[in-house]
Protein backbone atom coordinates (compact mmCIF):
# COMPACT_ATOMS: atom_id res chain seq x y z
CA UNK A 1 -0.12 17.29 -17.58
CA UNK A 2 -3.03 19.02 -19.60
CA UNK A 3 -6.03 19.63 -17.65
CA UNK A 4 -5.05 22.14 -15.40
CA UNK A 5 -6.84 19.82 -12.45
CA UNK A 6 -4.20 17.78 -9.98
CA UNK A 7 -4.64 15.47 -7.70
CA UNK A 8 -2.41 13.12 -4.59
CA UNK A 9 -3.17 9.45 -3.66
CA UNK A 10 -1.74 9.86 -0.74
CA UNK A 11 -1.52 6.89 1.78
CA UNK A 12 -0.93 6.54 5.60
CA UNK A 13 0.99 3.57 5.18
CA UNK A 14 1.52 2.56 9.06
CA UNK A 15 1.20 -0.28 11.44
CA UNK A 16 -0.56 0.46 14.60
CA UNK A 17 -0.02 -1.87 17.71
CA UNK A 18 -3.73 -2.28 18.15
CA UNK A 19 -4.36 -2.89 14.58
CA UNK A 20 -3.11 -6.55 14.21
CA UNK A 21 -2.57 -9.70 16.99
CA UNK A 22 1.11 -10.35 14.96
CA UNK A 23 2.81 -9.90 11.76
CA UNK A 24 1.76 -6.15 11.70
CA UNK A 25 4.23 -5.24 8.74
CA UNK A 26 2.58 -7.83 6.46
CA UNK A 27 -1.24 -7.80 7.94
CA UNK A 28 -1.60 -3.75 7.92
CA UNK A 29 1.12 -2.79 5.21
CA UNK A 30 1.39 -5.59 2.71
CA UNK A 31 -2.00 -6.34 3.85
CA UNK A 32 -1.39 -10.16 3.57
CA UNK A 33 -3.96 -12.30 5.10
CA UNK A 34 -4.36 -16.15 4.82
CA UNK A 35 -7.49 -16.13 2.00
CA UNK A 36 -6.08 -13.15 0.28
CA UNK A 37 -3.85 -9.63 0.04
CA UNK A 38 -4.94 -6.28 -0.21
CA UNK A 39 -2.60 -3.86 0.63
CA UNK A 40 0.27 -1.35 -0.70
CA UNK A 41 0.99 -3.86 -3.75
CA UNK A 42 -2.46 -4.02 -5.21
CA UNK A 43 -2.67 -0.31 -4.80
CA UNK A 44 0.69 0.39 -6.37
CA UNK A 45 -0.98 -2.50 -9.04
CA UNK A 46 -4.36 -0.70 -9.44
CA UNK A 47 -2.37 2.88 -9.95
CA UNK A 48 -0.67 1.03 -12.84
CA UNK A 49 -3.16 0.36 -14.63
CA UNK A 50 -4.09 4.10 -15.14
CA UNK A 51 -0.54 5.59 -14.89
CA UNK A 52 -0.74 6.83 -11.26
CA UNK A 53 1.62 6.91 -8.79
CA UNK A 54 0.79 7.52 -5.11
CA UNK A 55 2.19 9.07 -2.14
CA UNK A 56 3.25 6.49 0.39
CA UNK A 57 3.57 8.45 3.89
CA UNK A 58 5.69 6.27 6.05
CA UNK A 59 5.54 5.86 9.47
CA UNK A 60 8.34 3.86 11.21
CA UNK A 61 7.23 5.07 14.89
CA UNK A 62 4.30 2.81 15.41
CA UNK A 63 6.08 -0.59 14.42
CA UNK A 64 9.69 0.89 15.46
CA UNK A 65 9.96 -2.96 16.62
CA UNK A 66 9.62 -4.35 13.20
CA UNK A 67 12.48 -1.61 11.62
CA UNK A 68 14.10 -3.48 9.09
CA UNK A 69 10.67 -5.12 7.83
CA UNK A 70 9.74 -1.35 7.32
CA UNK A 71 13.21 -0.58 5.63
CA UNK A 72 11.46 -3.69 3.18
CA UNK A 73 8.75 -1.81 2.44
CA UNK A 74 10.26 1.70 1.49
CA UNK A 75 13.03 0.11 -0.60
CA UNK A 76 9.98 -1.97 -2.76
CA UNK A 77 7.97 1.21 -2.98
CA UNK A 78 11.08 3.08 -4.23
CA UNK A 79 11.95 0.25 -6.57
CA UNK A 80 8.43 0.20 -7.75
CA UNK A 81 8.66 4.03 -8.76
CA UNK A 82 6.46 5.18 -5.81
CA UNK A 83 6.52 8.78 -3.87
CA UNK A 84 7.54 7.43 -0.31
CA UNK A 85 7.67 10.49 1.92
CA UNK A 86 7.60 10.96 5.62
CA UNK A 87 4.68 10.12 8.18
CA UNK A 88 4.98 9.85 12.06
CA UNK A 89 3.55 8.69 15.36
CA UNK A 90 5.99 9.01 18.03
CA UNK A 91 3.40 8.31 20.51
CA UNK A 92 4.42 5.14 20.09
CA UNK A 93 8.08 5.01 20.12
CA UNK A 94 9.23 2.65 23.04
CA UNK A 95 11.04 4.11 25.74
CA UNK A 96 13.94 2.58 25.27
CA UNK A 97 14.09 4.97 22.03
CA UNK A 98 13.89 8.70 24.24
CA UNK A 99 16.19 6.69 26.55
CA UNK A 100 19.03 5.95 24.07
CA UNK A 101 18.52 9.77 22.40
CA UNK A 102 18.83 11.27 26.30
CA UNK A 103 15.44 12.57 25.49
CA UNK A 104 11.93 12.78 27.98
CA UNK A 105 9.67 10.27 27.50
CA UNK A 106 7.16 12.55 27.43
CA UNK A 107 5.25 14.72 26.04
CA UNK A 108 3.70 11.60 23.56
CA UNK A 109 1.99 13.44 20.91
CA UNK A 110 3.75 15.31 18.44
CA UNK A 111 0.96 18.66 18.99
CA UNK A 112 1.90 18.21 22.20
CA UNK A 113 5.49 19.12 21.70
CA UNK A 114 6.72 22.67 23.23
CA UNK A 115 10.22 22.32 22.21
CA UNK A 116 11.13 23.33 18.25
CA UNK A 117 13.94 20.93 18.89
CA UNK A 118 12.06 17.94 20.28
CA UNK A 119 9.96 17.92 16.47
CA UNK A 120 12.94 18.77 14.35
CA UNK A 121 14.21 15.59 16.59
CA UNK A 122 12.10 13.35 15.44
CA UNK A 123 11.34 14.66 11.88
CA UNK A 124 15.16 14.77 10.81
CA UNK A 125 15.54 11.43 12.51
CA UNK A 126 12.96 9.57 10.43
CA UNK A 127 13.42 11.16 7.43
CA UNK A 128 16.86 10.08 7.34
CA UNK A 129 15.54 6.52 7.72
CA UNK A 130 13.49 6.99 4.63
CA UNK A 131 16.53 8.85 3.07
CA UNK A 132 19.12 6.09 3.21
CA UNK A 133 16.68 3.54 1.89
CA UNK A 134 15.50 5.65 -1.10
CA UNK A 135 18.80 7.58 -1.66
CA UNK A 136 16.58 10.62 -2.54
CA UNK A 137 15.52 13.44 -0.21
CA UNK A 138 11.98 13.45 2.00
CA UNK A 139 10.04 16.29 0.56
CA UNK A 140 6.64 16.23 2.77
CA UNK A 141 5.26 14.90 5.82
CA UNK A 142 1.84 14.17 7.95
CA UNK A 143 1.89 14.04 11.32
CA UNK A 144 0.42 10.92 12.57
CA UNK A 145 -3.51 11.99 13.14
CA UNK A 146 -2.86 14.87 11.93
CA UNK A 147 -1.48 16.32 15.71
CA UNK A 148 0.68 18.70 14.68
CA UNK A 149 1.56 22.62 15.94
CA UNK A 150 3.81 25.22 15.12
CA UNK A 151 6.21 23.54 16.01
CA UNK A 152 6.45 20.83 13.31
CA UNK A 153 5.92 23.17 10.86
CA UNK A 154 9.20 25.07 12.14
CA UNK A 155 10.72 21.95 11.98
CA UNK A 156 10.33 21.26 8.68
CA UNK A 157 11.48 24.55 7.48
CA UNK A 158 14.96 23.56 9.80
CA UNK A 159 14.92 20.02 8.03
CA UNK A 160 14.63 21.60 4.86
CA UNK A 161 11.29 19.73 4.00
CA UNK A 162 9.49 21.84 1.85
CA UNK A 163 5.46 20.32 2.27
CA UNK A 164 3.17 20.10 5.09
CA UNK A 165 0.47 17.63 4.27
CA UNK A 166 -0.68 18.63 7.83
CA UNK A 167 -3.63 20.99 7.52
CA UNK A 168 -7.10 19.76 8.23
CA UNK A 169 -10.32 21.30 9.84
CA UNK A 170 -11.41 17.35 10.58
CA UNK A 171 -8.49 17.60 12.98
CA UNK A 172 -9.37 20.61 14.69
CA UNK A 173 -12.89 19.77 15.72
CA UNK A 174 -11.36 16.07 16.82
CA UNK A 175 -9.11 18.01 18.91
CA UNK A 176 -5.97 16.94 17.39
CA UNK A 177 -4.49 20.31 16.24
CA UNK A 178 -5.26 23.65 17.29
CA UNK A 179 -5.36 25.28 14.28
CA UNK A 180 -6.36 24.65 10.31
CA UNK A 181 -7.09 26.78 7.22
CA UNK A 182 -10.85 26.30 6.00
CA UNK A 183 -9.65 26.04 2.51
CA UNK A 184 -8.64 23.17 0.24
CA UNK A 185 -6.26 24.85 -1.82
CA UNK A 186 -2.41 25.45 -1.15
CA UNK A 187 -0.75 28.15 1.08
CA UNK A 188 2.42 29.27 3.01
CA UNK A 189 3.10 29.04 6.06
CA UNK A 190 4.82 32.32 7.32
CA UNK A 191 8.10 30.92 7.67
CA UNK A 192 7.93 29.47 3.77
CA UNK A 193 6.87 25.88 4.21
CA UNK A 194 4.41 25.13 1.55
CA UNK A 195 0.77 24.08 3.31
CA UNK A 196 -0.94 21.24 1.42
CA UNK A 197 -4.37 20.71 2.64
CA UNK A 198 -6.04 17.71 3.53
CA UNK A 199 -9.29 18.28 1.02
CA UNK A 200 -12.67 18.01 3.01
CA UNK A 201 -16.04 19.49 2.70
CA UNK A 202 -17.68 21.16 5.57
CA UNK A 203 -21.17 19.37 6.37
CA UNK A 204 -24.08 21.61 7.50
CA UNK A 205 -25.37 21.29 10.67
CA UNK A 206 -28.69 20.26 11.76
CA UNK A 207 -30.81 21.85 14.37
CA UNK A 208 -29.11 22.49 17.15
CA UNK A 209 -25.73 20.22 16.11
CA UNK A 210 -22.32 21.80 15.92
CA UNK A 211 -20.60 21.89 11.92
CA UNK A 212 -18.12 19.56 11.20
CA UNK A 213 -16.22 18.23 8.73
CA UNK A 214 -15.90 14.86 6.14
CA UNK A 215 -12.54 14.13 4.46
CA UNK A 216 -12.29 12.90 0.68
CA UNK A 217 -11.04 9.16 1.44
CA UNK A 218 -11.21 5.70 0.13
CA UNK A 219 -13.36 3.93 0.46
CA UNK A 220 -15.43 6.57 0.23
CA UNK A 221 -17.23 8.33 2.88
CA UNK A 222 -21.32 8.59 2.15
CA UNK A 223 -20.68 12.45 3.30
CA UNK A 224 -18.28 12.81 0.40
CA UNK A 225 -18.49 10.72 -2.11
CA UNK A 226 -16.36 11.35 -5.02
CA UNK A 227 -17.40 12.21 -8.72
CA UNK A 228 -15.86 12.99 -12.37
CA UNK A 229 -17.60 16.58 -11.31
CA UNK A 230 -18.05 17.86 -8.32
CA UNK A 231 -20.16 21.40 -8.54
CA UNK A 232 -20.37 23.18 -5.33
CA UNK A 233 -19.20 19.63 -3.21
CA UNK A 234 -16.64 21.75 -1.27
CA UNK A 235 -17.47 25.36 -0.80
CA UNK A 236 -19.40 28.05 -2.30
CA UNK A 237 -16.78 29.37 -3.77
CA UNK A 238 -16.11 26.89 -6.31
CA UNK A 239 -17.30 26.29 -9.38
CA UNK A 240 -16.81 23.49 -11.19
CA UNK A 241 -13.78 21.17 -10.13
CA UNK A 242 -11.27 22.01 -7.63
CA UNK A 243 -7.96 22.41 -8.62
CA UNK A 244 -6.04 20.52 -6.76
CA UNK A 245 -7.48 17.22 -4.50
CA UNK A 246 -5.80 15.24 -1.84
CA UNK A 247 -7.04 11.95 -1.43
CA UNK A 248 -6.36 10.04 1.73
CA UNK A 249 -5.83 6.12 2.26
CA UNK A 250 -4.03 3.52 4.22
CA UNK A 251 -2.22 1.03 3.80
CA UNK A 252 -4.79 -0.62 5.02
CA UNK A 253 -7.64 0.97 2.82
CA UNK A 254 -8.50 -1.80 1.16
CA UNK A 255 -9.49 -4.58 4.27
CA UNK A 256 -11.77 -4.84 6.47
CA UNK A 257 -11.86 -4.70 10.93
CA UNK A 258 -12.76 -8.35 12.32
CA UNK A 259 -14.65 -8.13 15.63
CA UNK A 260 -11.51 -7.82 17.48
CA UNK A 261 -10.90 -4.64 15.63
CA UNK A 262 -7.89 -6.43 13.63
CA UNK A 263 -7.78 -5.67 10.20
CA UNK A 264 -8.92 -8.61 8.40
CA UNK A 265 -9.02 -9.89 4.19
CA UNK A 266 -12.74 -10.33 2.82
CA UNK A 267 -13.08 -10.07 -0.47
CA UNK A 268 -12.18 -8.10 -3.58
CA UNK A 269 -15.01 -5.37 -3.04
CA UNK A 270 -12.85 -2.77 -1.81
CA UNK A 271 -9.90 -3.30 -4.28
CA UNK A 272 -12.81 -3.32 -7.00
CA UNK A 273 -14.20 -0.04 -5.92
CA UNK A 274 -10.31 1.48 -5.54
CA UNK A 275 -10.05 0.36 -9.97
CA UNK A 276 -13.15 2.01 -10.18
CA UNK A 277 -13.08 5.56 -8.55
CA UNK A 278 -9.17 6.07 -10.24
CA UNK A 279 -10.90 5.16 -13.80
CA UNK A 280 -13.51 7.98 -13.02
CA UNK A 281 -10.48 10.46 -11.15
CA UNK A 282 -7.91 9.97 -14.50
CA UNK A 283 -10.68 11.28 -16.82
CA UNK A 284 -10.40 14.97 -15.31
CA UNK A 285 -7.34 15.15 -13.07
CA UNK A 286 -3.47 14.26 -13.46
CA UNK A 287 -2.34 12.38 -10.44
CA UNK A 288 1.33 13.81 -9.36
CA UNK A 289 3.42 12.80 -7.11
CA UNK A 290 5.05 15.87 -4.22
CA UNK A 291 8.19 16.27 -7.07
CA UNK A 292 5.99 17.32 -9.59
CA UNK A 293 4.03 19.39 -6.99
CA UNK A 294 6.84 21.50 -6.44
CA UNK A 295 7.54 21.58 -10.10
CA UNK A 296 4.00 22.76 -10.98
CA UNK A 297 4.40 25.24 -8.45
CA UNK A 298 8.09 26.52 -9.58
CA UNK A 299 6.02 26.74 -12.95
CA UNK A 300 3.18 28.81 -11.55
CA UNK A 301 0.98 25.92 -12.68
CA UNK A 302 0.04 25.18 -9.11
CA UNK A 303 -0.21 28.61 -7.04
CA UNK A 304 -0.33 29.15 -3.38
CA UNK A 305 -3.25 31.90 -2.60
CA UNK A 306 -2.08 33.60 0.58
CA UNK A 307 0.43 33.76 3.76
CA UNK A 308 -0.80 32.36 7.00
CA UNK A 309 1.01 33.20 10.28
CA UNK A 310 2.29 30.27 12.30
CA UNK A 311 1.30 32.14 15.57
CA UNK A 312 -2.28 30.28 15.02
CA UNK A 313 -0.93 27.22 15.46
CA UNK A 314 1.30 27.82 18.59
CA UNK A 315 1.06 25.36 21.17
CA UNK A 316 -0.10 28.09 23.95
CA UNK A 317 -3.53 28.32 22.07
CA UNK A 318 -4.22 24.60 23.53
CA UNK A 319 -4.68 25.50 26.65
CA UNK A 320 -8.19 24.46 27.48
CA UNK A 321 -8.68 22.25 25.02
CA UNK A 322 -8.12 18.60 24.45
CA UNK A 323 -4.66 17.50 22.60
């Protein structure tokens, strides 16, 4: 840890009903096809090669059918030295799920949710998951689509999950969150949960078109395309590098969509281009896992540069608007 410059791999590692015809765990997390594999292995592989370690955000919602073949996948990633922490889309947990916890079926989403308790529900409950496989605590979590509210942040602080990975202005103006910090840089919630932002770069509008915002992925987006430098890429008020990057991937990342919008094997493009941009990202930035986050930050390596209240971000402010 020298140059002063972090960043996260961090990847969505789910398995979306809609996403694959069968075998979800193995077509969208292992990303095993029948002319080839490209999925959490080759990326653990590729992040080898260069010393990095990523940031596997599990969801166990969206396949809760296929449980144990999830419990498979956090135990390799463990075993394989990986950062598996928390992601979550109870939107689609069967029924029979709110039925056996005496919980509504509804509301779905989790930005949705007006109850503290309903979030702390579901966050304590499959973190534990995670917990028992890896035998180590869950330090951070997404919310699946980034829907989140005040209310999962207040749940973390209850489930004693220090890190939000939650915060996103691409969110906001896809209606999936209220509320988002235009920044890229860490802050604190008002209740003390650490905010880790989603890094993204605000593209000007043209004539008569609304702003919005692209989001530093893989592969990479041709509105933010990433570089050994990155001069004023982000906001004016940078110069030189940003200090601390988020990257953002699935577990899928590294296929392709067929015409039935199944994710599908091709070739080795996308795997090539992953080698590629972590050659160029290793050259100015040390990749850390959400441990040595929170170390870097106990060591005032890694600062937090102001307080935001979590009254932004109640549900109430909604109202109006599309969840």
């Amino acid at each position: 840890m020298s140059r002063n410059r972090y960043a996260l791999l961090t990847v969505d590692t789910e398995a979306l009903p809609r996403r694959a015809s069968q075998d979800h765990i193995k077509r969208l997390m292992w990303g095993q096809h029948e002319n080839g594999r490209a999925g959490v292995g080759e990326m653990v592989a590729i992040g080898n090669e260069f010393g990095a370690k990523h940031v596997f955000f599990i969801d166990l919602c969206g396949a809760y059918s296929y449980l144990d073949e999830i419990k498979e996948v956090i135990r390799w990633l463990d075993e394989a030295g990986q950062d598996v922490q928390l992601h979550t889309h109870p939107e689609y947990l069967p029924a029979s799920f709110w039925d056996e916890h005496s919980l509504a079926r509804h509301p779905r989403y989790m930005n949705q949710y007006a109850e503290d308790s309903r979030a702390a529900f579901v966050i304590q409950h499959f973190a534990a998951l995670i917990s028992q496989e890896t035998k180590k605590p869950v330090l951070a979590h997404r919310a699946g689509s980034f829907r989140w509210n005040a209310s999962t942040i207040r749940a973390l602080k209850v489930t004693n999950i220090p890190l939000s990975f939650n915060n996103s202005m691409c969110a906001v103006y896809a209606g999936q969150c209220v509320y988002s910090e235009p920044t890229n840089l860490p802050f604190l919630w008002s209740n003390g949960v650490i905010e880790v932002p989603m890094t993204e770069k605000k593209i000007l509008p043209k004539v008569g078109k609304p702003e919005w915002w692209a989001r530093l992925t893989h592969p990479e987006s041709p509105y933010f395309q990433f570089h050994p430098w990155w001069g004023k890429l982000l906001f004016d008020v940078f110069s030189g590098s940003p200090t601390l990057s988020v990257f953002l991937l699935h577990s899928w990342s590294l296929l392709y969509w067929d015409e039935q919008g199944h994710a599908a094997y091709r070739d080795n493009q996308r795997l090539e281009g992953y080698r590629k941009l972590l050659a160029r990202l290793v050259k100015d930035y040390d990749v850390i896992t959400t441990a040595e986050f929170l170390d870097l930050h106990a060591q005032g390596k890694i600062t937090t540069t102001h307080t935001v209240d979590l009254a932004h971000a109640e549900l109430k402010l909604l109202q109006g608007k599309r969840a």
